[in-house]
N, C-alpha and C. Protein backbone atom coordinates (compact mmCIF):
# COMPACT_ATOMS: atom_id res chain seq x y z
N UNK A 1 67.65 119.69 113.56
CA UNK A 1 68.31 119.20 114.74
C UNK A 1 68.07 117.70 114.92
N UNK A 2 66.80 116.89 114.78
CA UNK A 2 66.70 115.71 114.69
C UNK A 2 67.03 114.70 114.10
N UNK A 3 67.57 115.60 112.63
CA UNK A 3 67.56 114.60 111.52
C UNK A 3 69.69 115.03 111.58
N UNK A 4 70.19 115.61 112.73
CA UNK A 4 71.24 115.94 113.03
C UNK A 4 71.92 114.52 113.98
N UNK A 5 70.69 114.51 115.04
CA UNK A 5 70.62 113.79 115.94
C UNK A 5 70.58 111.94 115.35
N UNK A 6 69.58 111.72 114.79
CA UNK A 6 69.70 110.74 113.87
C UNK A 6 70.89 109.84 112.84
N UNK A 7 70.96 111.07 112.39
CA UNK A 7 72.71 110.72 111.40
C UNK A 7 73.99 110.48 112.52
N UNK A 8 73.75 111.06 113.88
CA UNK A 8 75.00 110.44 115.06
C UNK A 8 74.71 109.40 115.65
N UNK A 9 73.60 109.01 115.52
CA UNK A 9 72.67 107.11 115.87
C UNK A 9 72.99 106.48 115.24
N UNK A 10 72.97 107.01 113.78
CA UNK A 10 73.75 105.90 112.78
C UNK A 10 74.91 105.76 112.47
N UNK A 11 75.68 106.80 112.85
CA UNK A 11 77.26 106.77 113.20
C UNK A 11 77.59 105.81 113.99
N UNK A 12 76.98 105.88 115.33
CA UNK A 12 77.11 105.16 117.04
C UNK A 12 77.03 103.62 116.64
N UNK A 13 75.89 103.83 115.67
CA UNK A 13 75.68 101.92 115.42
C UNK A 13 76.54 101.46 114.67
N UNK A 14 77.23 102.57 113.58
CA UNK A 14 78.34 101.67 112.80
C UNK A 14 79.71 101.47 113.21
N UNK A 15 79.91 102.48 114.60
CA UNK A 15 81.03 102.23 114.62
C UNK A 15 80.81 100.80 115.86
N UNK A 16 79.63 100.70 116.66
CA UNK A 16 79.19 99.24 117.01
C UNK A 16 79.37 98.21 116.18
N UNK A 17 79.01 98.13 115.31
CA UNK A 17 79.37 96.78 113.97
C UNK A 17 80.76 96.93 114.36
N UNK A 18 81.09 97.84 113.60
CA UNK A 18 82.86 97.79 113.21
C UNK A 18 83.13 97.23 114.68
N UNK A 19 83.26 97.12 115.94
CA UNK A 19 83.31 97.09 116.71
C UNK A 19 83.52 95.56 116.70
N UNK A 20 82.41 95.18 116.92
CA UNK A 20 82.12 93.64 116.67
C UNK A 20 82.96 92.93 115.44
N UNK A 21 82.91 93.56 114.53
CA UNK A 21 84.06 92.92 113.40
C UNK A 21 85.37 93.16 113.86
N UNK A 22 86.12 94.13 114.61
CA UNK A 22 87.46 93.88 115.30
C UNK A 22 87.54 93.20 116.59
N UNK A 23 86.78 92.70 116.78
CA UNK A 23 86.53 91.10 117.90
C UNK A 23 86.65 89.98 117.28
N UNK A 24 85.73 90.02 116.26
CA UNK A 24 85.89 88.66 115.41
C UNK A 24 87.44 88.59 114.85
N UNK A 25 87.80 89.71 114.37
CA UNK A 25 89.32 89.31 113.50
C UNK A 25 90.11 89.20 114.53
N UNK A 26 89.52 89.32 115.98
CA UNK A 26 91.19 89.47 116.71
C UNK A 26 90.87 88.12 117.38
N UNK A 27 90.03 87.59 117.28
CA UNK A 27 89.00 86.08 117.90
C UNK A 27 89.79 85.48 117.10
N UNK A 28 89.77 85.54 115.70
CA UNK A 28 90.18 84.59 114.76
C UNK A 28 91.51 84.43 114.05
N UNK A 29 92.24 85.42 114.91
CA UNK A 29 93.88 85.29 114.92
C UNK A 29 94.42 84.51 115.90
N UNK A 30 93.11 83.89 117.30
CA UNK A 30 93.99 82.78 118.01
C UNK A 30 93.90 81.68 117.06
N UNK A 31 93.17 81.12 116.40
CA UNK A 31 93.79 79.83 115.66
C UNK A 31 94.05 79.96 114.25
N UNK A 32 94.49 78.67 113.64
CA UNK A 32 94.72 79.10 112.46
C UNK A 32 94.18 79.44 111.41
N UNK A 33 93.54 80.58 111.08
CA UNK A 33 92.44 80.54 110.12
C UNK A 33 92.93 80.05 108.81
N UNK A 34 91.86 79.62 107.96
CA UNK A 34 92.29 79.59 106.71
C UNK A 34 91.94 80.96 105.52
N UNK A 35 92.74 81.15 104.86
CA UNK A 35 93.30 82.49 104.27
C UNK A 35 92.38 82.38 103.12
N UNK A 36 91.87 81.51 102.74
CA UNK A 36 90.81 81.67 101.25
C UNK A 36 89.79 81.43 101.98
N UNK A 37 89.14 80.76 103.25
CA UNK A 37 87.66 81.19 103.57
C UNK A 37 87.12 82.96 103.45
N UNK A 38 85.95 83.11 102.77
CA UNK A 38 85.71 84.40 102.38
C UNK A 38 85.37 85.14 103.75
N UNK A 39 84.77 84.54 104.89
CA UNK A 39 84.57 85.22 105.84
C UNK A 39 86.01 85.79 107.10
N UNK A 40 86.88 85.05 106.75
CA UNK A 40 88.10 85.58 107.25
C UNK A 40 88.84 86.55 106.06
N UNK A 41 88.73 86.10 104.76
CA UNK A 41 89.08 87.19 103.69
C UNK A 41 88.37 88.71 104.06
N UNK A 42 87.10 88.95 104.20
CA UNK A 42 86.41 90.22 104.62
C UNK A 42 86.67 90.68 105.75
N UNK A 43 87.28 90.01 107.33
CA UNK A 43 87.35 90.30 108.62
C UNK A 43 88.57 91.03 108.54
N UNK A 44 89.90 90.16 107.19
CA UNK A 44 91.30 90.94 107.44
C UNK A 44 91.18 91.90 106.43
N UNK A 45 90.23 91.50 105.33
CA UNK A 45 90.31 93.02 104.75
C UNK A 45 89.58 94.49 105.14
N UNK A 46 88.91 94.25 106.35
CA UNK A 46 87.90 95.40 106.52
C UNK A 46 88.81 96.04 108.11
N UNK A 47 89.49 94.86 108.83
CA UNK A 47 90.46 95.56 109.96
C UNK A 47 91.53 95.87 109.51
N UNK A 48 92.32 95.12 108.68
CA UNK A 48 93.71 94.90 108.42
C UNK A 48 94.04 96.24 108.20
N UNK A 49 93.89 97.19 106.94
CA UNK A 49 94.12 98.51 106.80
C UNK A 49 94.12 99.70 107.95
N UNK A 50 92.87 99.25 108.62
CA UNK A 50 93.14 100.56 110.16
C UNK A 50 94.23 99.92 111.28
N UNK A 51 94.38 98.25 111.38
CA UNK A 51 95.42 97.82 112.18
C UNK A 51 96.91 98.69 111.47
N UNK A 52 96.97 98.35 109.95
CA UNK A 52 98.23 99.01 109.90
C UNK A 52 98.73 100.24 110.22
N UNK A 53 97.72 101.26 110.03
CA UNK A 53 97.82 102.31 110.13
C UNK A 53 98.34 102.89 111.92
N UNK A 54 97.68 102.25 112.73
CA UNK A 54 97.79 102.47 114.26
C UNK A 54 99.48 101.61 114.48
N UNK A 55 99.25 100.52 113.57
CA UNK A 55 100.73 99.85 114.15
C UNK A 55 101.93 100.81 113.39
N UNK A 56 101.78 101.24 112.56
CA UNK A 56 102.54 102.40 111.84
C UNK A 56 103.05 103.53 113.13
N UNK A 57 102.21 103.93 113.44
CA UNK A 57 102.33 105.29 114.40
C UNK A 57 102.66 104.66 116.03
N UNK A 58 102.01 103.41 116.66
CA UNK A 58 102.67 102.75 117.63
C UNK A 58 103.16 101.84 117.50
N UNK A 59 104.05 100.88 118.75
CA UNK A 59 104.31 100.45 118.14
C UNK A 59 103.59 99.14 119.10
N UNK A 60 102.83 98.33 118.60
CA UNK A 60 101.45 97.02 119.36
C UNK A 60 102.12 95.81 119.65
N UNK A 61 103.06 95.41 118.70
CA UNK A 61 103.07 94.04 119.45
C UNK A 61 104.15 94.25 120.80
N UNK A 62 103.84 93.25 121.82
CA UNK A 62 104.30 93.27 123.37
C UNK A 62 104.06 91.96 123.41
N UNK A 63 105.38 91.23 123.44
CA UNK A 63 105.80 89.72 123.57
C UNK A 63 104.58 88.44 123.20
N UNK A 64 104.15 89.33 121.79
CA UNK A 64 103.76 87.94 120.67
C UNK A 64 102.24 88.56 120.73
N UNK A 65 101.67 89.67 122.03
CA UNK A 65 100.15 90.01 121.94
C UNK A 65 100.09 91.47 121.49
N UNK A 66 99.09 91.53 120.23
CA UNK A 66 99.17 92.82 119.46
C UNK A 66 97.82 93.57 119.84
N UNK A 67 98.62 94.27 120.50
CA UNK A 67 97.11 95.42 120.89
C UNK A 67 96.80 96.32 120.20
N UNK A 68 96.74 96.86 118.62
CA UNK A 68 95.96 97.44 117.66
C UNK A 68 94.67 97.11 118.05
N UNK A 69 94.14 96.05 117.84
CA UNK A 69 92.56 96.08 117.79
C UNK A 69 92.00 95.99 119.41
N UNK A 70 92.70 96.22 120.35
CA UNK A 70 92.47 96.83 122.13
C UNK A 70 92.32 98.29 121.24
N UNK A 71 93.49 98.80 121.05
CA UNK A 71 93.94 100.55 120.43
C UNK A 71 92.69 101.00 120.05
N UNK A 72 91.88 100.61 118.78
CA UNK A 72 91.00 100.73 117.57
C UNK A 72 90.00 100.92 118.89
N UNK A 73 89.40 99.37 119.62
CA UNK A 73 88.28 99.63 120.23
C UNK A 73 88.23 100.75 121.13
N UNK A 74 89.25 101.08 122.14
CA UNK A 74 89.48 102.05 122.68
C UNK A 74 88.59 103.65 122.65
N UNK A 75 89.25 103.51 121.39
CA UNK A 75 89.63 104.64 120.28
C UNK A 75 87.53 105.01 119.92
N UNK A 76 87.34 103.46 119.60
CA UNK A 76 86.02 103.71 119.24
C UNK A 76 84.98 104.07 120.20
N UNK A 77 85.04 103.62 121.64
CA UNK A 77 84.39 103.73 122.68
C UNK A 77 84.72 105.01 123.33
N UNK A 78 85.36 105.69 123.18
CA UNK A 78 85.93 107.10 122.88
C UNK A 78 84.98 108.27 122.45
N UNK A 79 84.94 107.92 120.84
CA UNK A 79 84.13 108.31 119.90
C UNK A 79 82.86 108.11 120.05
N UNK A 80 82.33 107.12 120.62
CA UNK A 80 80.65 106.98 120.78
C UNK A 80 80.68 107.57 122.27
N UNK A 81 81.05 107.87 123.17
CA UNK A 81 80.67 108.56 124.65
C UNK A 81 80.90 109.49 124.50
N UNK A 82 82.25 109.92 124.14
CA UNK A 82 82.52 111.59 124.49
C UNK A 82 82.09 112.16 123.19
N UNK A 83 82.80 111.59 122.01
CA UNK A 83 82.46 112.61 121.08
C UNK A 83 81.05 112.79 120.38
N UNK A 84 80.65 111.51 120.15
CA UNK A 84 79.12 111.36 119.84
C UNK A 84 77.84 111.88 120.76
N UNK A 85 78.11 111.19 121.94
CA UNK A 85 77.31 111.90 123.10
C UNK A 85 77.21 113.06 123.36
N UNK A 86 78.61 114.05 123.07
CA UNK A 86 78.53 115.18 124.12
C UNK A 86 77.47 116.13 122.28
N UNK A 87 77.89 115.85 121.54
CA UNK A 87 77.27 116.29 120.38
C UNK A 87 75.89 116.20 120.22
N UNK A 88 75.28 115.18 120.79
CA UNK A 88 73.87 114.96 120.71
C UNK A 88 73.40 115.53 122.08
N UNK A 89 74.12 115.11 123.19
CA UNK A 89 73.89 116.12 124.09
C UNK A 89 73.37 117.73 123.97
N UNK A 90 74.65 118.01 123.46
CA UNK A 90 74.59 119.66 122.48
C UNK A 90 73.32 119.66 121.62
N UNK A 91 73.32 118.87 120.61
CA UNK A 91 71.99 119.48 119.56
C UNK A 91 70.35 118.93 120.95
N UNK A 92 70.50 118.16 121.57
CA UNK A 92 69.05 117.89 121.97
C UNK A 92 68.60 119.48 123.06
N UNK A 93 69.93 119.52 123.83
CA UNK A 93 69.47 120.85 124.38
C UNK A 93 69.31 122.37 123.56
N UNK A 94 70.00 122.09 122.55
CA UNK A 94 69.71 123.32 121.70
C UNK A 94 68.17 123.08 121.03
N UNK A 95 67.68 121.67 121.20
CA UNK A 95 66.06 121.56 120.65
C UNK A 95 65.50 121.88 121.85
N UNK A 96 65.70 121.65 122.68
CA UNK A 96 64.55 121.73 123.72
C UNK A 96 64.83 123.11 124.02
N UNK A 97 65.91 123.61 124.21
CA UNK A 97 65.72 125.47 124.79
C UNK A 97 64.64 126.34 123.64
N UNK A 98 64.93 125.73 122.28
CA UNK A 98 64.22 126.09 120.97
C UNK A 98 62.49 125.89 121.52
N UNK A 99 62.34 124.90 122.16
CA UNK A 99 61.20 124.60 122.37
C UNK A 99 60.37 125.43 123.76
């Protein structure tokens, strides 16, 4: 159960990073980035693929502002309260009734 509990901590924190990296890429679409710096090369290659995918199924841009990466975070803050939480919720009380 702990080592259950653990592996959804390290879920929670990565989807925190990822989090923070779809701030930065959506930070760094107000100006003009340059397209061969490697640190904007890794920001559009590590969002770019889940942006397409959400802009695929909705449809984001609304007069020039693209809310995919609003969508994504959403989506992620979602996933770490309800779905992560209510799960660890679940396994900690199934440890402690055990106990």
């Amino acid at each position: 159960m702990i080592f259950m509990v653990k592996i959804l901590q390290f879920i929670s924190w990565i989807l925190g990073a990822y989090m923070w990296i779809i701030i930065a890429a959506a930070v760094i679409t107000w100006v003009r980035p340059d397209p061969n710096n490697p640190i904007v090369r890794f920001l559009f290659a590590v969002t770019e693929p889940v942006f397409w995918r959400i802009r695929r199924i909705i449809p984001t841009s609304f007069g020039g502002f693209d809310v995919a990466p609003v969508i994504l975070i959403l989506a992620i803050i979602f996933i770490q309260n309800v779905v992560i939480s209510g799960l660890m919720g679940v396994l900690i009380g199934n440890a402690m009734a055990v106990r």
